[in-house]
C-alpha atoms as a PDB file:
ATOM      1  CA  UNK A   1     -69.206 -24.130 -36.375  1.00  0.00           C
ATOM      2  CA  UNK A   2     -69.221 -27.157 -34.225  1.00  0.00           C
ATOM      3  CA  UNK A   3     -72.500 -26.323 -32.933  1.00  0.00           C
ATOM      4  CA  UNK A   4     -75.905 -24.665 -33.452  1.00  0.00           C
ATOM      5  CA  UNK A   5     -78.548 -23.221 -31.124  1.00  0.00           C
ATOM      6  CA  UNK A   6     -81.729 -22.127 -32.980  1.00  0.00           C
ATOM      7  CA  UNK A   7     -83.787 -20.372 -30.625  1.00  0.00           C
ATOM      8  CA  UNK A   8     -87.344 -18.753 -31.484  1.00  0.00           C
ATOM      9  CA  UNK A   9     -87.715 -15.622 -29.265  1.00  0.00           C
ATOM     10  CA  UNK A  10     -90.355 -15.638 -26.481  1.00  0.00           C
ATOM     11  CA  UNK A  11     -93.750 -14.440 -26.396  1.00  0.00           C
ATOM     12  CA  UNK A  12     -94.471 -10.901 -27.140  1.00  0.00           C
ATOM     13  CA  UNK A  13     -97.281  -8.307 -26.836  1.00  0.00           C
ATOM     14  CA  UNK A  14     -99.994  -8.712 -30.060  1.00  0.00           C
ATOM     15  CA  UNK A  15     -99.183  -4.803 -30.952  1.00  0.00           C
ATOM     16  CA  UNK A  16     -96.396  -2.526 -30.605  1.00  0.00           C
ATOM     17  CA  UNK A  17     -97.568   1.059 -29.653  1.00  0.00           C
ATOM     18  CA  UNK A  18     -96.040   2.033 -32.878  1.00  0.00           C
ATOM     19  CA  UNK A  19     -97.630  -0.653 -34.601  1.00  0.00           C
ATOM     20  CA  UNK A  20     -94.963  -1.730 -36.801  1.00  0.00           C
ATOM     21  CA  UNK A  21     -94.196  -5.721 -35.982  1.00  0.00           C
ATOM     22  CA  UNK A  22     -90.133  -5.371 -35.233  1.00  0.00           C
ATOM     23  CA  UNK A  23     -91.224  -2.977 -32.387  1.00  0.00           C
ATOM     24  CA  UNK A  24     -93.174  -5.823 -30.285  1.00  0.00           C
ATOM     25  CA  UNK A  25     -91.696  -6.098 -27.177  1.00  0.00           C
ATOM     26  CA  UNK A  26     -91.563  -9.286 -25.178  1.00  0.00           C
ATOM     27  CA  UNK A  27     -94.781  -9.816 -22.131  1.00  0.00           C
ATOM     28  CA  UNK A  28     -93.636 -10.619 -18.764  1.00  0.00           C
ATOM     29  CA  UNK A  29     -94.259 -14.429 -19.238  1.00  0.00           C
ATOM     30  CA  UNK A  30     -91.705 -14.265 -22.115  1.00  0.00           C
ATOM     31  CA  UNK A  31     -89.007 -12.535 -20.115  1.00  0.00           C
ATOM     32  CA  UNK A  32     -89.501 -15.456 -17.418  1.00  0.00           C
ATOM     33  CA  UNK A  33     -89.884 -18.157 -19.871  1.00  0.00           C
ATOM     34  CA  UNK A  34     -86.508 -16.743 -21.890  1.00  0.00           C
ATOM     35  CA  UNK A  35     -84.584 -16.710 -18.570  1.00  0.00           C
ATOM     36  CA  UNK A  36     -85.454 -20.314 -17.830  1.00  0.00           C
ATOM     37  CA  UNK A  37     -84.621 -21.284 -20.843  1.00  0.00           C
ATOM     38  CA  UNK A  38     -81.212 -19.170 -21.032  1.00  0.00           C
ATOM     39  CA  UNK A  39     -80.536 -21.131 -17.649  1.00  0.00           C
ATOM     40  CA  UNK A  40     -81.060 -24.745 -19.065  1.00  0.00           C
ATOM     41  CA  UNK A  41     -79.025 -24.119 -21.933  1.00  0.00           C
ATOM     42  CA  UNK A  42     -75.928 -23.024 -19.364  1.00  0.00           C
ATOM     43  CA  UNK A  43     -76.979 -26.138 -16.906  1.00  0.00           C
ATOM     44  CA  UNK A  44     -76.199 -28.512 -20.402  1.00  0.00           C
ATOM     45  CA  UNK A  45     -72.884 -26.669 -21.213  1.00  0.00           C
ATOM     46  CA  UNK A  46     -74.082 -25.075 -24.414  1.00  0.00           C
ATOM     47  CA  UNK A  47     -72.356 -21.644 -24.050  1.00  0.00           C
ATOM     48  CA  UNK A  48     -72.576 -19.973 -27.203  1.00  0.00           C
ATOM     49  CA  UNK A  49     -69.163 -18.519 -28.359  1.00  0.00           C
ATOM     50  CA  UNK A  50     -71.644 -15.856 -30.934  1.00  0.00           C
ATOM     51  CA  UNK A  51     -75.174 -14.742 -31.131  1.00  0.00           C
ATOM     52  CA  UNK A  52     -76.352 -13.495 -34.160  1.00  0.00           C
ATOM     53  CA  UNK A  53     -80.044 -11.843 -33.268  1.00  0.00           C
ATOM     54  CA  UNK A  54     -82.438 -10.634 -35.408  1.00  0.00           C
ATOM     55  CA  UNK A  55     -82.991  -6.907 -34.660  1.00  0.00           C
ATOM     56  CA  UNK A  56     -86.517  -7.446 -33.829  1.00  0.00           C
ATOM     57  CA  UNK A  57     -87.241  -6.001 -30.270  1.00  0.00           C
ATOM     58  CA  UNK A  58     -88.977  -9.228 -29.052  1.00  0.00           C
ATOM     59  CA  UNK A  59     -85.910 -11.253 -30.449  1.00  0.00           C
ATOM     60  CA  UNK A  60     -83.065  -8.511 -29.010  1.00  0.00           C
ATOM     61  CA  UNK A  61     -84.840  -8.776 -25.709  1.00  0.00           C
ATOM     62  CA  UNK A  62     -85.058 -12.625 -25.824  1.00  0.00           C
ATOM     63  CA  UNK A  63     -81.347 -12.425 -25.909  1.00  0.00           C
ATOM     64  CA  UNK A  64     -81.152  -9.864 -23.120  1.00  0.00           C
ATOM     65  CA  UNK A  65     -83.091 -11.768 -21.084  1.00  0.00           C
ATOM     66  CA  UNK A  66     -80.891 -15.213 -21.469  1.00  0.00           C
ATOM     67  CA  UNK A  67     -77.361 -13.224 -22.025  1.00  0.00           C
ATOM     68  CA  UNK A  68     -76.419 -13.780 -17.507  1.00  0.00           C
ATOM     69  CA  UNK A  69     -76.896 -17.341 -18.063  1.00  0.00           C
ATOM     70  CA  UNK A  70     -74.413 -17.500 -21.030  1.00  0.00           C
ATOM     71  CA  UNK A  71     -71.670 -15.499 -20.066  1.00  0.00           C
ATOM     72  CA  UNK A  72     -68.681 -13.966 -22.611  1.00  0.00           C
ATOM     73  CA  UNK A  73     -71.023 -14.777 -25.311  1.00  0.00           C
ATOM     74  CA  UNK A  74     -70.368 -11.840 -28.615  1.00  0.00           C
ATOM     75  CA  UNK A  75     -73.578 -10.241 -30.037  1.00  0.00           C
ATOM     76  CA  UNK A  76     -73.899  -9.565 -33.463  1.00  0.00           C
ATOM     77  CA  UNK A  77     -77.226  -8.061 -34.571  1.00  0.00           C
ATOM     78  CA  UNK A  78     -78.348  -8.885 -37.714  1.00  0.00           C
ATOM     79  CA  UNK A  79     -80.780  -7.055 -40.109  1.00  0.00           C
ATOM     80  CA  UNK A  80     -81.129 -10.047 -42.693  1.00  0.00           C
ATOM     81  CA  UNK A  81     -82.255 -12.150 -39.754  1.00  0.00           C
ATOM     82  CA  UNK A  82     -85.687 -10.017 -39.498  1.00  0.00           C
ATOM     83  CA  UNK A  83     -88.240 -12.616 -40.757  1.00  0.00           C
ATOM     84  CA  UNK A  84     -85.677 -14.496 -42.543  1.00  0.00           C
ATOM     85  CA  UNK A  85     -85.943 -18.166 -44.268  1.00  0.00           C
ATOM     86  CA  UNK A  86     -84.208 -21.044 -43.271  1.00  0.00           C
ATOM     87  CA  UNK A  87     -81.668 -20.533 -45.990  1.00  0.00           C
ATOM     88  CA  UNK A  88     -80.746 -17.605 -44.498  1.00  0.00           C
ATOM     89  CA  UNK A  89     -80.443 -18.389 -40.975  1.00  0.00           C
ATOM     90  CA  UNK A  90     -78.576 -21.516 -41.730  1.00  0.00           C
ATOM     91  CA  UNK A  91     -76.074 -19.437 -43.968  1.00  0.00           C
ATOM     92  CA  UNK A  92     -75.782 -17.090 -41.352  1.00  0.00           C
ATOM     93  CA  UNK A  93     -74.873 -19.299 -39.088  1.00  0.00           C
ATOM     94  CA  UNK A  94     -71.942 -21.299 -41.118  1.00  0.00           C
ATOM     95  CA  UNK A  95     -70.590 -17.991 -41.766  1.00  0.00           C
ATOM     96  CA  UNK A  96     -70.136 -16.948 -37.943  1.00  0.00           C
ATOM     97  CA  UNK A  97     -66.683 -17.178 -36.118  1.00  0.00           C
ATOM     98  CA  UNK A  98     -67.146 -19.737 -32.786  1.00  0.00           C
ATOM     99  CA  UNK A  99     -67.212 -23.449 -32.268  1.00  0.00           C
ATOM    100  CA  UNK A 100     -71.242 -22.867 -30.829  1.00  0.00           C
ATOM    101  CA  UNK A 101     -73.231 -20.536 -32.681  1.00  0.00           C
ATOM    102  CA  UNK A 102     -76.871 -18.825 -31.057  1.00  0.00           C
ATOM    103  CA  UNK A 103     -79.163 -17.953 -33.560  1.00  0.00           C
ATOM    104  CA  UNK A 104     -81.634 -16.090 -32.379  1.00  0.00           C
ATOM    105  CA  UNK A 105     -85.200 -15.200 -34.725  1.00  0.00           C
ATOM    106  CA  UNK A 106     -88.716 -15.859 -36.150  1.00  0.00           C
ATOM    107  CA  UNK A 107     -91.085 -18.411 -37.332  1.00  0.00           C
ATOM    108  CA  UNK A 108     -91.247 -19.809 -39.748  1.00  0.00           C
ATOM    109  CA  UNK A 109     -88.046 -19.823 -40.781  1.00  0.00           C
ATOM    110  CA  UNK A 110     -86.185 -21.343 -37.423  1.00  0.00           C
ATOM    111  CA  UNK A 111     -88.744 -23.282 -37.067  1.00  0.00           C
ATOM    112  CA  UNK A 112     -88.041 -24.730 -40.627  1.00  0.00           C
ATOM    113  CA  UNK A 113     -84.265 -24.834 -40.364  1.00  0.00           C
ATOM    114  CA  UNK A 114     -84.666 -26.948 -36.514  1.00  0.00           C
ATOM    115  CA  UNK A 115     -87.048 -29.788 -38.704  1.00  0.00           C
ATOM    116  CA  UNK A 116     -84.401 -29.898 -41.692  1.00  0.00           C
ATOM    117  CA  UNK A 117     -81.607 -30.550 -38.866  1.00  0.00           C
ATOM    118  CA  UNK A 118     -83.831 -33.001 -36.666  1.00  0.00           C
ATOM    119  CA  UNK A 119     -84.792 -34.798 -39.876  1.00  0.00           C
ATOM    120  CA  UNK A 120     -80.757 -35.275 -40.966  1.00  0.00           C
ATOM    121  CA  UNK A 121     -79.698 -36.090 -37.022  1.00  0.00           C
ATOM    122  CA  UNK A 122     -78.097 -39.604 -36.912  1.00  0.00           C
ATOM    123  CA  UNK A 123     -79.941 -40.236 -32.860  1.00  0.00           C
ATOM    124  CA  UNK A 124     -82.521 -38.329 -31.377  1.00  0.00           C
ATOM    125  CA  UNK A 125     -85.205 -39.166 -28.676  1.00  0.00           C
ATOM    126  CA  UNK A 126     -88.850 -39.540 -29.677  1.00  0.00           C
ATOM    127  CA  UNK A 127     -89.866 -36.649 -27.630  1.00  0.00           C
ATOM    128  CA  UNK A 128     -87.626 -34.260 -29.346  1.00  0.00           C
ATOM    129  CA  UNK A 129     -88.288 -35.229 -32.593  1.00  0.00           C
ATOM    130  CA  UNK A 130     -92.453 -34.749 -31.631  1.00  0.00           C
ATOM    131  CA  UNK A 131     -90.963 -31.498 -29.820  1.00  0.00           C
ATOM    132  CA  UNK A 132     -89.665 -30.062 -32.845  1.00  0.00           C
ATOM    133  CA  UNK A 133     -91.852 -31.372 -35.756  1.00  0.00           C
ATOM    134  CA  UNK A 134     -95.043 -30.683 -34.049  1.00  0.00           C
ATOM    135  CA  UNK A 135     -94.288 -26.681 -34.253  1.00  0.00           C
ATOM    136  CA  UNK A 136     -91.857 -24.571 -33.117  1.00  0.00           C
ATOM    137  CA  UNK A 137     -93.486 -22.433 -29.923  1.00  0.00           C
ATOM    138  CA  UNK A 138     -92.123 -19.196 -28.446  1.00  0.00           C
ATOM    139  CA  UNK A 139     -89.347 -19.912 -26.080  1.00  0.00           C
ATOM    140  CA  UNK A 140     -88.062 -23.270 -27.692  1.00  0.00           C
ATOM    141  CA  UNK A 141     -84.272 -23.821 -28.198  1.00  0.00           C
ATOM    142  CA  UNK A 142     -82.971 -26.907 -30.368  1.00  0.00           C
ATOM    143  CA  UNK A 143     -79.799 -27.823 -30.220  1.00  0.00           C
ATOM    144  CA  UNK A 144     -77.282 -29.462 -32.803  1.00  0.00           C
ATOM    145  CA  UNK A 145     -73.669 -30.723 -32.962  1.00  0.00           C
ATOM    146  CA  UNK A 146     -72.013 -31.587 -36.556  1.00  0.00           C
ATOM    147  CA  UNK A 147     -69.465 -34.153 -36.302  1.00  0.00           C
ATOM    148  CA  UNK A 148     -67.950 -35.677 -39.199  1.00  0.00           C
ATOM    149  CA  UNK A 149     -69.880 -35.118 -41.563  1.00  0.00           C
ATOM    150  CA  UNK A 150     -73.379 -36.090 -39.202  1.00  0.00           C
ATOM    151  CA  UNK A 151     -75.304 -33.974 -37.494  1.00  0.00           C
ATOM    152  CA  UNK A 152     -76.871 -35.299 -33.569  1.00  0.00           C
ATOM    153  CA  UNK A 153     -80.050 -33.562 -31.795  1.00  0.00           C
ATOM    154  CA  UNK A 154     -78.363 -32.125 -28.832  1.00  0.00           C
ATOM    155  CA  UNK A 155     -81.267 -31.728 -27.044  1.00  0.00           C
ATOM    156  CA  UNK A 156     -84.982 -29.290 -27.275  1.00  0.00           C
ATOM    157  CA  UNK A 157     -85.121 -26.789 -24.519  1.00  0.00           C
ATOM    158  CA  UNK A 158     -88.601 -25.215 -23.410  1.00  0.00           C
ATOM    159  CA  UNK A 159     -89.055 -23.231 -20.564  1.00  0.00           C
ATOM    160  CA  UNK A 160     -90.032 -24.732 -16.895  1.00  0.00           C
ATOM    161  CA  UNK A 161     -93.557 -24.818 -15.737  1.00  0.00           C
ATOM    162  CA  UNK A 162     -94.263 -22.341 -13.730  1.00  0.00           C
END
């Protein structure tokens, strides 16, 4: 893996009808805000080769809703992914075939794993650092390239204002 794309899935409804938390399905405003998103990623290049999704509805739909933006890009759902810690993602993720991985989950734990790589990157703009350290909100994408040994902030990508 060359690169890394931690994306937190968008917002979702407070309750699924069935009431168990992997059924909540993404509101209306998180479909939008995932397709913006899904677009700015493909305006700055960063095509993911593999996604490996959670199998949360909220985060499967996330990826549904960014997946025309990022064409040719190979799903793999993954249970372990549900609710998972840093350690996990990130292990996940170094274990995936493709030069740029998508990881797509939950708080805490991508929100976690994006400070740990912001912390170690070698340049990174003052507004993506604050971006990333000051939570990690619905709909946020941060973005990583490991070169030599160093790894460089890529960029932090929110949705557009509506």
């Amino acid at each position: 893996m060359k690169r890394l794309i931690l994306l937190r899935h968008a917002k979702t409804e407070r309750r699924a009808p069935s009431g168990q938390d992997i059924d909540r399905a993404l509101t209306e405003e998180g479909r939008r805000a995932a397709v913006s998103v899904g677009r700015a990623l493909a305006a700055a290049g960063l095509i993911p080769d593999v996604a490996l999704v959670s199998p949360a509805v909220r985060a499967r739909e996330t990826f549904e809703a960014i997946a025309p933006a990022l064409p040719d890009v190979k799903l793999e759902t993954m249970p372990e992914l549900y609710d998972a810690p840093a350690e996990v993602l990130r292990a996940a993720a170094e274990g995936a075939d493709g030069d740029t991985v998508l990881v797509v989950a939950h708080n805490p734990g991508i929100g976690i794993l994006a400070q740990a790589l912001v912390q170690a990157c070698t340049a990174i703009g003052v507004e993506e650092r604050t971006a990333v350290e000051q939570g990690f909100p619905t709909s946020t994408a941060a973005t990583f390239e490991f070169v030599h040994g160093r790894t460089a902030c890529l960029g932090v990508f929110r949705p557009a204002a509506a």
